[in-house]
C-alpha atoms as a PDB file:
ATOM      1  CA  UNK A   1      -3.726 -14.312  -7.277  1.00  0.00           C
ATOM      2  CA  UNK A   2      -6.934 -12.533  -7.682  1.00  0.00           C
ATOM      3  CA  UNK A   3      -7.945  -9.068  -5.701  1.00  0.00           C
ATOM      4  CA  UNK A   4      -9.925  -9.886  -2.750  1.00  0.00           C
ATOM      5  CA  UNK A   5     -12.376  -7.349  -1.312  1.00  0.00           C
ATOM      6  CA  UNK A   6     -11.359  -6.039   2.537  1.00  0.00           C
ATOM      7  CA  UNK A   7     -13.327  -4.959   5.298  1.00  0.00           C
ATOM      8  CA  UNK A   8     -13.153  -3.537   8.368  1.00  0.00           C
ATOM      9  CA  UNK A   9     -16.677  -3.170  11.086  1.00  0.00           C
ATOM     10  CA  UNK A  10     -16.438  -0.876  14.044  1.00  0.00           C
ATOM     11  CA  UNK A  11     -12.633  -1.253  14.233  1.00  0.00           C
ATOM     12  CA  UNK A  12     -11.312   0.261  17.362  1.00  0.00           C
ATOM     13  CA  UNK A  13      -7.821   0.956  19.188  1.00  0.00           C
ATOM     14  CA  UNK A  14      -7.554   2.550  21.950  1.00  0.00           C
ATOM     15  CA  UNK A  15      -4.151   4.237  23.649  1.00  0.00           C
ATOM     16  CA  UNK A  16      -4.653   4.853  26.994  1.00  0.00           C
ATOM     17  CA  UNK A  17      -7.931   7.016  27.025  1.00  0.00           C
ATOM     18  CA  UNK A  18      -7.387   8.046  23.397  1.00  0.00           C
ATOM     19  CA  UNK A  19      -9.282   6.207  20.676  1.00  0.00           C
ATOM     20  CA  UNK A  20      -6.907   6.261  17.877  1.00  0.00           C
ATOM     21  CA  UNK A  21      -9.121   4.412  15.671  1.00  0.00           C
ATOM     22  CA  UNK A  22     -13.105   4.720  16.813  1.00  0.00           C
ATOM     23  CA  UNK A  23     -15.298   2.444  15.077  1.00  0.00           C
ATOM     24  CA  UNK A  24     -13.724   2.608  11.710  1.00  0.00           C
ATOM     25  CA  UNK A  25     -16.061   0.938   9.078  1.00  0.00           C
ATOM     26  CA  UNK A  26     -14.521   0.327   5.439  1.00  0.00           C
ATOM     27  CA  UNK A  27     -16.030  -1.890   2.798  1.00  0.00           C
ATOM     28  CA  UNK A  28     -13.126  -1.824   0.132  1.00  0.00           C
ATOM     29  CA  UNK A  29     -14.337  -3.751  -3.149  1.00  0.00           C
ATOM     30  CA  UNK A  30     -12.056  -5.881  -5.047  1.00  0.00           C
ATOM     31  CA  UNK A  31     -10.181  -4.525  -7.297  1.00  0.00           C
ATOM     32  CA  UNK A  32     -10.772  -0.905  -5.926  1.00  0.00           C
ATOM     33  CA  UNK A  33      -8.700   1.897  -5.405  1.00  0.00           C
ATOM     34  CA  UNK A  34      -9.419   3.257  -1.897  1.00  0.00           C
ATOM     35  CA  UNK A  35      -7.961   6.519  -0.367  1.00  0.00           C
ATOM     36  CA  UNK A  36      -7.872   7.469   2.974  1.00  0.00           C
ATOM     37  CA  UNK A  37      -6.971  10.900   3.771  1.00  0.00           C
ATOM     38  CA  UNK A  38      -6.725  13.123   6.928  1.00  0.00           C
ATOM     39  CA  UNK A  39      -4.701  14.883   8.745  1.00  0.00           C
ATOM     40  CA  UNK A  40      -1.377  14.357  11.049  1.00  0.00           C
ATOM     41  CA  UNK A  41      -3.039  12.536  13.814  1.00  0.00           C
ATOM     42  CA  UNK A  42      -5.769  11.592  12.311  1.00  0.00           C
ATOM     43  CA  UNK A  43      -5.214   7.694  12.867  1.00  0.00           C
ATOM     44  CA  UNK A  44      -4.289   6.603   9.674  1.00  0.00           C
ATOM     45  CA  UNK A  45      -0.950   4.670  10.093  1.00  0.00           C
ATOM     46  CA  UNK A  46      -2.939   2.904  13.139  1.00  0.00           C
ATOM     47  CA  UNK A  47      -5.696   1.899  10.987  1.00  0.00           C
ATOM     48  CA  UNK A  48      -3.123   0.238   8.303  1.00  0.00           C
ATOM     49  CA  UNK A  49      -0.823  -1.377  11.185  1.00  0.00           C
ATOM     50  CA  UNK A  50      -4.284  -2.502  12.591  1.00  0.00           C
ATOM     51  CA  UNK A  51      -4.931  -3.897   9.053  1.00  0.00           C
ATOM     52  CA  UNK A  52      -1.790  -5.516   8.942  1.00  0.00           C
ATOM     53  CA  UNK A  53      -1.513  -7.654  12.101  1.00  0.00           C
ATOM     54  CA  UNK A  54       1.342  -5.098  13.813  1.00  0.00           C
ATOM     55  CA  UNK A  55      -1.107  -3.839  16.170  1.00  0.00           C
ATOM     56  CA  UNK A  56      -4.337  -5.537  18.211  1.00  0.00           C
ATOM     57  CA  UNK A  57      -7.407  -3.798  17.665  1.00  0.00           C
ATOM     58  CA  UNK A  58      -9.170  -3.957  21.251  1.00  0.00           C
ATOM     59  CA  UNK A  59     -13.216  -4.062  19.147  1.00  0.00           C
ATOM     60  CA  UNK A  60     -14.273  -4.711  16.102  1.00  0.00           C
ATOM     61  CA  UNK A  61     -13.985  -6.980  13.068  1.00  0.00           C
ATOM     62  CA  UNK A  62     -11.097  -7.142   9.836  1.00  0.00           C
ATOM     63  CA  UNK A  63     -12.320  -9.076   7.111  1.00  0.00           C
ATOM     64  CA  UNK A  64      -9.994 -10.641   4.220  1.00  0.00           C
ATOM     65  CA  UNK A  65     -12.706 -11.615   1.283  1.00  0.00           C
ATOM     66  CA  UNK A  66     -14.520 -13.990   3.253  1.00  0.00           C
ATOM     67  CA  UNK A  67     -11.650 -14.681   5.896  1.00  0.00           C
ATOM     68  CA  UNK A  68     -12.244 -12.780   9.465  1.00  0.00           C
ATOM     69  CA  UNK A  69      -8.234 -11.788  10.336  1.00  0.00           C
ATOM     70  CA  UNK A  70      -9.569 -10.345  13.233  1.00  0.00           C
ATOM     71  CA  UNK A  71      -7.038 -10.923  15.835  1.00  0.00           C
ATOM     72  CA  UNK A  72      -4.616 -13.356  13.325  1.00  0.00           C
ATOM     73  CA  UNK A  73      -0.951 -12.780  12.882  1.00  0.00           C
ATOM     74  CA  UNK A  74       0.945 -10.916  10.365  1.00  0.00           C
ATOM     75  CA  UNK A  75       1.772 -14.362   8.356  1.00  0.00           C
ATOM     76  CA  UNK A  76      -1.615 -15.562   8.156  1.00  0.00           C
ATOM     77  CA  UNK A  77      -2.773 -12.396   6.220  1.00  0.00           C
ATOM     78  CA  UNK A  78      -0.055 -12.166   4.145  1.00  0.00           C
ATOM     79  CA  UNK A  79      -0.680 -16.242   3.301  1.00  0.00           C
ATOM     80  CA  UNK A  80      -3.945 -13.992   1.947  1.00  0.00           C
ATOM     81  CA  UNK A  81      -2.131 -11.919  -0.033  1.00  0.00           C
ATOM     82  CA  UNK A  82      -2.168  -8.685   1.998  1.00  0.00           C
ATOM     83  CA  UNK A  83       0.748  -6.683   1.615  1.00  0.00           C
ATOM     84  CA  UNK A  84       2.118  -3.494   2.912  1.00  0.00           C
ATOM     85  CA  UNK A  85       4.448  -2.455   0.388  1.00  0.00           C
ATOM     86  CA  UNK A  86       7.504  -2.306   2.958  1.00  0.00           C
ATOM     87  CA  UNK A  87       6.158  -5.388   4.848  1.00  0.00           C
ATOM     88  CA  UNK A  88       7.978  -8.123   3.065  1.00  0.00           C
ATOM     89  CA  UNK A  89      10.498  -6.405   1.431  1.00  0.00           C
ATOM     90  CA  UNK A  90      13.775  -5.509   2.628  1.00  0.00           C
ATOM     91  CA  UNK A  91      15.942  -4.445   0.321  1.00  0.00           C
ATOM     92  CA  UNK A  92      19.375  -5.399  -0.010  1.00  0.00           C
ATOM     93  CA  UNK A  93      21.738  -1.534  -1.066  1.00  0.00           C
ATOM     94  CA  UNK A  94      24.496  -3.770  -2.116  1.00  0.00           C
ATOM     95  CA  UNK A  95      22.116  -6.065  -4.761  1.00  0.00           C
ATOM     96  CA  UNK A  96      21.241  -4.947  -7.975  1.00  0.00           C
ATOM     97  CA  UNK A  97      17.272  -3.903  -9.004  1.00  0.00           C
ATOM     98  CA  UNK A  98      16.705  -6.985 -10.209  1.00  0.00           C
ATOM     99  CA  UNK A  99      18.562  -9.320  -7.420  1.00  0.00           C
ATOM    100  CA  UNK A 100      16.315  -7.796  -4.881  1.00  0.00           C
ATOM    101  CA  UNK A 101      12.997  -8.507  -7.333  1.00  0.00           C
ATOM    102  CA  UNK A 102      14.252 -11.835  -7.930  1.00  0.00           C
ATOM    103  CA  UNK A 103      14.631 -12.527  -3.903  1.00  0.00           C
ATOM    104  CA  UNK A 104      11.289 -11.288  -3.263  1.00  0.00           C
ATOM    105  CA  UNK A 105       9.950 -13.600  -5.718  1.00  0.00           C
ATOM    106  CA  UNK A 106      11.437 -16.649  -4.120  1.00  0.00           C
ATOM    107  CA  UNK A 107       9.982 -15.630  -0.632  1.00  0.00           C
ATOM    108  CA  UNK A 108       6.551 -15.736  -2.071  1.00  0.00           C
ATOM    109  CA  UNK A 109       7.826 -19.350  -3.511  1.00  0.00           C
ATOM    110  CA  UNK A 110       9.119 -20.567   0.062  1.00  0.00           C
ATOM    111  CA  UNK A 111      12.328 -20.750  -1.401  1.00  0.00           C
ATOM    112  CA  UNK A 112      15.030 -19.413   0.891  1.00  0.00           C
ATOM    113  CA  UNK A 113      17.983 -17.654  -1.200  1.00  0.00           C
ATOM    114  CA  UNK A 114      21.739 -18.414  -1.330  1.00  0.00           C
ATOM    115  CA  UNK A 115      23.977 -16.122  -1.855  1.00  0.00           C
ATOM    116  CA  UNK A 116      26.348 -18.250  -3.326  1.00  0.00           C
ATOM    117  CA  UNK A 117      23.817 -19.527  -5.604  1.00  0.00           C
ATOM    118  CA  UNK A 118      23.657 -17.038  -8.953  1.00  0.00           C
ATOM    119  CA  UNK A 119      19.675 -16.314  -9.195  1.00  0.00           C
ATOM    120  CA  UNK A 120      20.472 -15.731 -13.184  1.00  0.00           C
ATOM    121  CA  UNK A 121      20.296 -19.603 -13.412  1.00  0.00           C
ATOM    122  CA  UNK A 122      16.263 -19.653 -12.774  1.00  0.00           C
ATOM    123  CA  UNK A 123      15.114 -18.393 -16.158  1.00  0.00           C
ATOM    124  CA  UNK A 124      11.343 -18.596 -14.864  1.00  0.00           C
ATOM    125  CA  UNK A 125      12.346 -16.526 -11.932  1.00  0.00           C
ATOM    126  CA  UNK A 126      14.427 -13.940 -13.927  1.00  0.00           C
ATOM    127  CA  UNK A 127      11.632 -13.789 -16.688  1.00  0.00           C
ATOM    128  CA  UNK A 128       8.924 -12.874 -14.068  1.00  0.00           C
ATOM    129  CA  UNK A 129      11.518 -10.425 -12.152  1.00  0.00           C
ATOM    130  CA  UNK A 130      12.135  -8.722 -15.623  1.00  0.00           C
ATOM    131  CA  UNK A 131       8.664  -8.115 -16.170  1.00  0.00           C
ATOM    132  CA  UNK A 132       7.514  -6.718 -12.940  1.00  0.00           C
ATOM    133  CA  UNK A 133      11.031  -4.322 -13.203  1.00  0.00           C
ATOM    134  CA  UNK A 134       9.564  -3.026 -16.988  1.00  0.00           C
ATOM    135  CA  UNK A 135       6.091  -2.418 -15.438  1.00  0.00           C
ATOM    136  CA  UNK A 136       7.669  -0.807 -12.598  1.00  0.00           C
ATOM    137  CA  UNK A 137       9.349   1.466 -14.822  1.00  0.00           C
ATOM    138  CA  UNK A 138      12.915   0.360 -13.593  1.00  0.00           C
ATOM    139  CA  UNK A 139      14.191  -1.275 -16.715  1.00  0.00           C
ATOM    140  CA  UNK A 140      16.919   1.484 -17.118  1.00  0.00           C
ATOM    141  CA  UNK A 141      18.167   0.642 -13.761  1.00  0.00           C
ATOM    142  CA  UNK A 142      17.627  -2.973 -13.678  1.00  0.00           C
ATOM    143  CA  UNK A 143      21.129  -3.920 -12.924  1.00  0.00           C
ATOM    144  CA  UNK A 144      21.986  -0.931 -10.921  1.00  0.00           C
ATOM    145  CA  UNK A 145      22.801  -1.825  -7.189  1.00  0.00           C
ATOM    146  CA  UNK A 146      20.228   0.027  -5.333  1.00  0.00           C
ATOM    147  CA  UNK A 147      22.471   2.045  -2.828  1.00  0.00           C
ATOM    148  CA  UNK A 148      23.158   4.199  -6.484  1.00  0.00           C
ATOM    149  CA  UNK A 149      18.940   4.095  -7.082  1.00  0.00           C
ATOM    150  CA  UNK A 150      17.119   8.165  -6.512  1.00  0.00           C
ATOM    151  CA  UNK A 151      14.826   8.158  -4.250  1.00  0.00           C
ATOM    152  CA  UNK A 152      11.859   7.752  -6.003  1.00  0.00           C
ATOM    153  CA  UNK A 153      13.590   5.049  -8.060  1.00  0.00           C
ATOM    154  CA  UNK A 154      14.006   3.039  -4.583  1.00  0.00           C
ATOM    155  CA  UNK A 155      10.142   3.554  -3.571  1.00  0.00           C
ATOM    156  CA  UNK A 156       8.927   2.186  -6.475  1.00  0.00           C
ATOM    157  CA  UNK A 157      11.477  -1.123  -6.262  1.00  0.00           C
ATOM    158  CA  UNK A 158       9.151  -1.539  -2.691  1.00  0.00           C
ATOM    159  CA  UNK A 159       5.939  -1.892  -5.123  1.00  0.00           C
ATOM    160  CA  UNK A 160       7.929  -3.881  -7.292  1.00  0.00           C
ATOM    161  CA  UNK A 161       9.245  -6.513  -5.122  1.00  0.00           C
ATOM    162  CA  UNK A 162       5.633  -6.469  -3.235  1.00  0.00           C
ATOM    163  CA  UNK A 163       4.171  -7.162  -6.575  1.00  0.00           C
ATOM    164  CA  UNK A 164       6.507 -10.053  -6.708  1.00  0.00           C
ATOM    165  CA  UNK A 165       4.807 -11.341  -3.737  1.00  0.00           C
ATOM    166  CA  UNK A 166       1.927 -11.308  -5.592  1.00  0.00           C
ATOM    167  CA  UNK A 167      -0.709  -9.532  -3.436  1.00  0.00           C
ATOM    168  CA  UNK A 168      -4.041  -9.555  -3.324  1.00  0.00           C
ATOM    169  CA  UNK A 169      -4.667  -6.414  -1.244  1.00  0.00           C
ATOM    170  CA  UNK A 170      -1.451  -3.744  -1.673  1.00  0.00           C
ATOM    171  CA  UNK A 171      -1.831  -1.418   1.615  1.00  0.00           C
ATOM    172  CA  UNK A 172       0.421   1.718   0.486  1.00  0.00           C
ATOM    173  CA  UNK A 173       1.290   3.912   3.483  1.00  0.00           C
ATOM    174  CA  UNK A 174       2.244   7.668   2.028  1.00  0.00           C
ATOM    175  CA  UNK A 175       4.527   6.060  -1.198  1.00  0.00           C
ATOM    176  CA  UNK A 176       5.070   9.908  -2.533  1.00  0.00           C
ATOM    177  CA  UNK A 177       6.015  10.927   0.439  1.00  0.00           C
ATOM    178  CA  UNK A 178       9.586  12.824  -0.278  1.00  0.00           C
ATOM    179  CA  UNK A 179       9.520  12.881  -4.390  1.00  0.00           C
ATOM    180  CA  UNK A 180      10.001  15.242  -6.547  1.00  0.00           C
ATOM    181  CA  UNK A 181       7.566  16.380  -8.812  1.00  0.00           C
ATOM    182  CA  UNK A 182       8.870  14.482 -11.457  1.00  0.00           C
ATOM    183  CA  UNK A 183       8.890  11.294  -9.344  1.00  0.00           C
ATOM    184  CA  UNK A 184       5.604  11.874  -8.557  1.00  0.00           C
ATOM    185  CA  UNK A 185       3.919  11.578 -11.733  1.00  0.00           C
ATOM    186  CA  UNK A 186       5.608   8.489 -12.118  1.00  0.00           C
ATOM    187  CA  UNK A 187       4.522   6.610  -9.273  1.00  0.00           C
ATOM    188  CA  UNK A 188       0.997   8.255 -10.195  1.00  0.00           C
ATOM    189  CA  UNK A 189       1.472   6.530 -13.350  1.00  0.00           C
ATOM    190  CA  UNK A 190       2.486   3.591 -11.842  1.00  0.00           C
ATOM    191  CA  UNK A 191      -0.072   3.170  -9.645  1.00  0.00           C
ATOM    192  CA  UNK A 192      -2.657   3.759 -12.051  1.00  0.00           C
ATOM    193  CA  UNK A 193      -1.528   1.122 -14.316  1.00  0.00           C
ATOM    194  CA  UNK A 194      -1.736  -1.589 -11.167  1.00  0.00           C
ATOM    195  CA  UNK A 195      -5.712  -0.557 -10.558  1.00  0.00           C
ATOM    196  CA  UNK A 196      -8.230  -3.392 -11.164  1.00  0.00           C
ATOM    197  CA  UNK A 197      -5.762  -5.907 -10.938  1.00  0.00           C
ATOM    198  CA  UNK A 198      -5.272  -5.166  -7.015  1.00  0.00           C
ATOM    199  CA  UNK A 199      -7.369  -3.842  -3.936  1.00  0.00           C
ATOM    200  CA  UNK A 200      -5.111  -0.767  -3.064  1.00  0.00           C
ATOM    201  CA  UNK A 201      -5.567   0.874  -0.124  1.00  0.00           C
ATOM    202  CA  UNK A 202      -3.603   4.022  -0.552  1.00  0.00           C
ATOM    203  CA  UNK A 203      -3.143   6.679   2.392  1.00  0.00           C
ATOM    204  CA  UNK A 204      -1.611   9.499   0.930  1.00  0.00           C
ATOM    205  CA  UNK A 205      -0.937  13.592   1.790  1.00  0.00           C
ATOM    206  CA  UNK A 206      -0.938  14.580  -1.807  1.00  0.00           C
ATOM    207  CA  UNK A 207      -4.176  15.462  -2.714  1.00  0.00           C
ATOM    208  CA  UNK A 208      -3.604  15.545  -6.632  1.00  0.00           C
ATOM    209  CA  UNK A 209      -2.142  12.272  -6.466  1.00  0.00           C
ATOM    210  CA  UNK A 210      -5.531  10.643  -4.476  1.00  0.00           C
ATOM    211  CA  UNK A 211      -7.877  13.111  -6.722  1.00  0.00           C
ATOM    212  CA  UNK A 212      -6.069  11.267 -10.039  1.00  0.00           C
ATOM    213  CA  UNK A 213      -6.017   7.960  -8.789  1.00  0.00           C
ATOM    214  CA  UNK A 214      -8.613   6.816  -6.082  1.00  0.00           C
ATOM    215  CA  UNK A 215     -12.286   5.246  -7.032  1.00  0.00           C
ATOM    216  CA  UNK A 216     -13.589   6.207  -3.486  1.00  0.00           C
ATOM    217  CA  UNK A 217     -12.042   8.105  -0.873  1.00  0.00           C
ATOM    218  CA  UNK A 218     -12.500   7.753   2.961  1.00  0.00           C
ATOM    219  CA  UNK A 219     -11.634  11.120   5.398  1.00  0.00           C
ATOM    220  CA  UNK A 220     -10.433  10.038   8.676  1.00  0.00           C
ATOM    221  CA  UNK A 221     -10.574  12.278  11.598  1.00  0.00           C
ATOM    222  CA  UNK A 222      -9.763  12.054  14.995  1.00  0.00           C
ATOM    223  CA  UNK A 223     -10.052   8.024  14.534  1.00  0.00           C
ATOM    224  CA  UNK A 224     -13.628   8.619  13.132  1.00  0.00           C
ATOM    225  CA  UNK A 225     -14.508   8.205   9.322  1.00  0.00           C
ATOM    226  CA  UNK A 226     -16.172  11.664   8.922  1.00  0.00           C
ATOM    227  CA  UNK A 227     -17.112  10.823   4.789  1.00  0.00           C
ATOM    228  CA  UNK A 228     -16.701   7.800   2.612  1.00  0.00           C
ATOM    229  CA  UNK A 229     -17.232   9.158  -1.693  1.00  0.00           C
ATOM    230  CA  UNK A 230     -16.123   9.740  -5.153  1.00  0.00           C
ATOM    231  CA  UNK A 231     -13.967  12.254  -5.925  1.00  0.00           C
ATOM    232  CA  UNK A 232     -16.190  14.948  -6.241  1.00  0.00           C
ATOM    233  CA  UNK A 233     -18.594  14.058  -3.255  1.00  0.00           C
ATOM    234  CA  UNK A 234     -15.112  14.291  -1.539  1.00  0.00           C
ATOM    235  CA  UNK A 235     -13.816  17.493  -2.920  1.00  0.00           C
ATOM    236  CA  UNK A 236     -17.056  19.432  -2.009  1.00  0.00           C
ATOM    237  CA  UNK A 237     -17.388  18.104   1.164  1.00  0.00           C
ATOM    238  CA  UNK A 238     -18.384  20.569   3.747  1.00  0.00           C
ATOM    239  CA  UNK A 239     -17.100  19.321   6.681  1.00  0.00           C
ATOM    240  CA  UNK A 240     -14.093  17.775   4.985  1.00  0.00           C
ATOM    241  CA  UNK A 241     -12.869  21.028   3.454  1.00  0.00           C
ATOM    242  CA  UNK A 242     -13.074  22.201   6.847  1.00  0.00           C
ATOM    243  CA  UNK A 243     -10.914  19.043   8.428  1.00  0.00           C
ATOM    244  CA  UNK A 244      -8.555  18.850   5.940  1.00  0.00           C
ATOM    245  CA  UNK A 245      -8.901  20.664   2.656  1.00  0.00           C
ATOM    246  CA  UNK A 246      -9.169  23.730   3.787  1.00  0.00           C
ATOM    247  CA  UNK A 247     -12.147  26.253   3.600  1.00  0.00           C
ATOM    248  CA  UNK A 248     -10.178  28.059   1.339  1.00  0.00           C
ATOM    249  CA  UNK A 249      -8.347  25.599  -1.002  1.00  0.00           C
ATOM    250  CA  UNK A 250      -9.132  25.928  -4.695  1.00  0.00           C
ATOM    251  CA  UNK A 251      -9.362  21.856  -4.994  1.00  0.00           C
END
């Protein structure tokens, strides 16, 4: 599949009397890398269940390349090929890397999985699985069940088995979120090897990881998008360093 650009126009959702999201506009290119940062509270995790058909927006407009998915279910936009990284894939502790990669695959195909049915038999499936594992950076593991995986082995077998799904839009939701260091600069390095060949939306706390990665960077706060930029438009943001940065923050 080939990226497709995603938009959002005046996207609201409101809780009560709060506006969790109010009148978020986003024009995310295809193939581009797009941030959003803010902080707790901000409305970001609304925004991407908004995106993703979990939750109703009650105004405005979602846009899938020239598809409006504006009030559609979950299914229909993934039939587009937008994917939260979590959405399809649940992972099976007691199958190996690759099993779960392989089954992920064959969702994407329609095919529904046997268990008593050894996957090894598809050498087209296998082959494919194999390759997403490498570029995941799981080959060492590949046959290791995944209730043995770290943890930041385990969060990038989500990207991998999305990838299987083959997305057009990849909506990440906070994928450093508990690594180490070390794990860190992986998935950095993972993700940078996936950009051009997917829209990524990536919401994300760490700021070096977003400052390495992103090709524009949105700031939500309080539901509102307070700056849309490069990185350093972003970085020297007045109001931004005040929101979230931090007045004081050697960024």
């Amino acid at each position: 599949m080939s990226a497709l650009g995603l938009q959002t126009t005046d996207l609201t959702k409101r809780f009560g009397g709060l506006k969790a999201t109010d009148g978020v506009s986003l024009d995310i290119a295809p193939g581009e890398l797009h941030a959003i940062i803010g902080p707790n509270g901000a409305g970001k995790t609304t925004l991407i269940n908004l995106l993703t058909g979990e939750l109703r927006s009650d105004g405005g407009q979602i846009r899938i390349g020239s598809s409006d998915v504006t009030g559609k279910p979950i299914q229909q936009r993934v039939s587009l090929g937008l994917l939260r990284s979590y959405q399809i894939t649940s992972i099976f502790d007691s199958f190996t890397v690759s099993e779960n990669v392989c089954i992920a695959a064959m969702r994407k195909r329609g095919v529904r999985f046997a268990i008593w049915k050894p996957m090894s038999g598809d050498a087209e499936l296998v082959g494919k699985a194999r390759a997403i594992i490498e570029r995941c950076r799981l080959g060492d593991v590949e046959h290791t069940v995944v209730a043995n995986l770290a943890y930041g082995q385990r969060r990038q077998l989500e990207i991998a088995m999305a990838l299987a799904a083959e997305p057009n839009i990849l909506l990440l939701d906070e994928p450093m979120a508990g690594m180490s260091a070390a794990e860190g600069a992986g998935a950095i390095e993972l993700l940078r090897s996936l950009k051009g060949q997917y829209t990524i939306l990536l919401v994300e706390h760490d700021m070096h990881a977003v400052f390495s990665l992103a090709d524009r960077i949105s700031v939500l706060v309080y539901g509102k998008i307070v700056a849309t930029g490069g990185i350093d438009e972003i970085r020297n943001h007045p109001d931004v360093r005040r929101a979230y940065l931090g007045d004081d923050e050697d960024a």
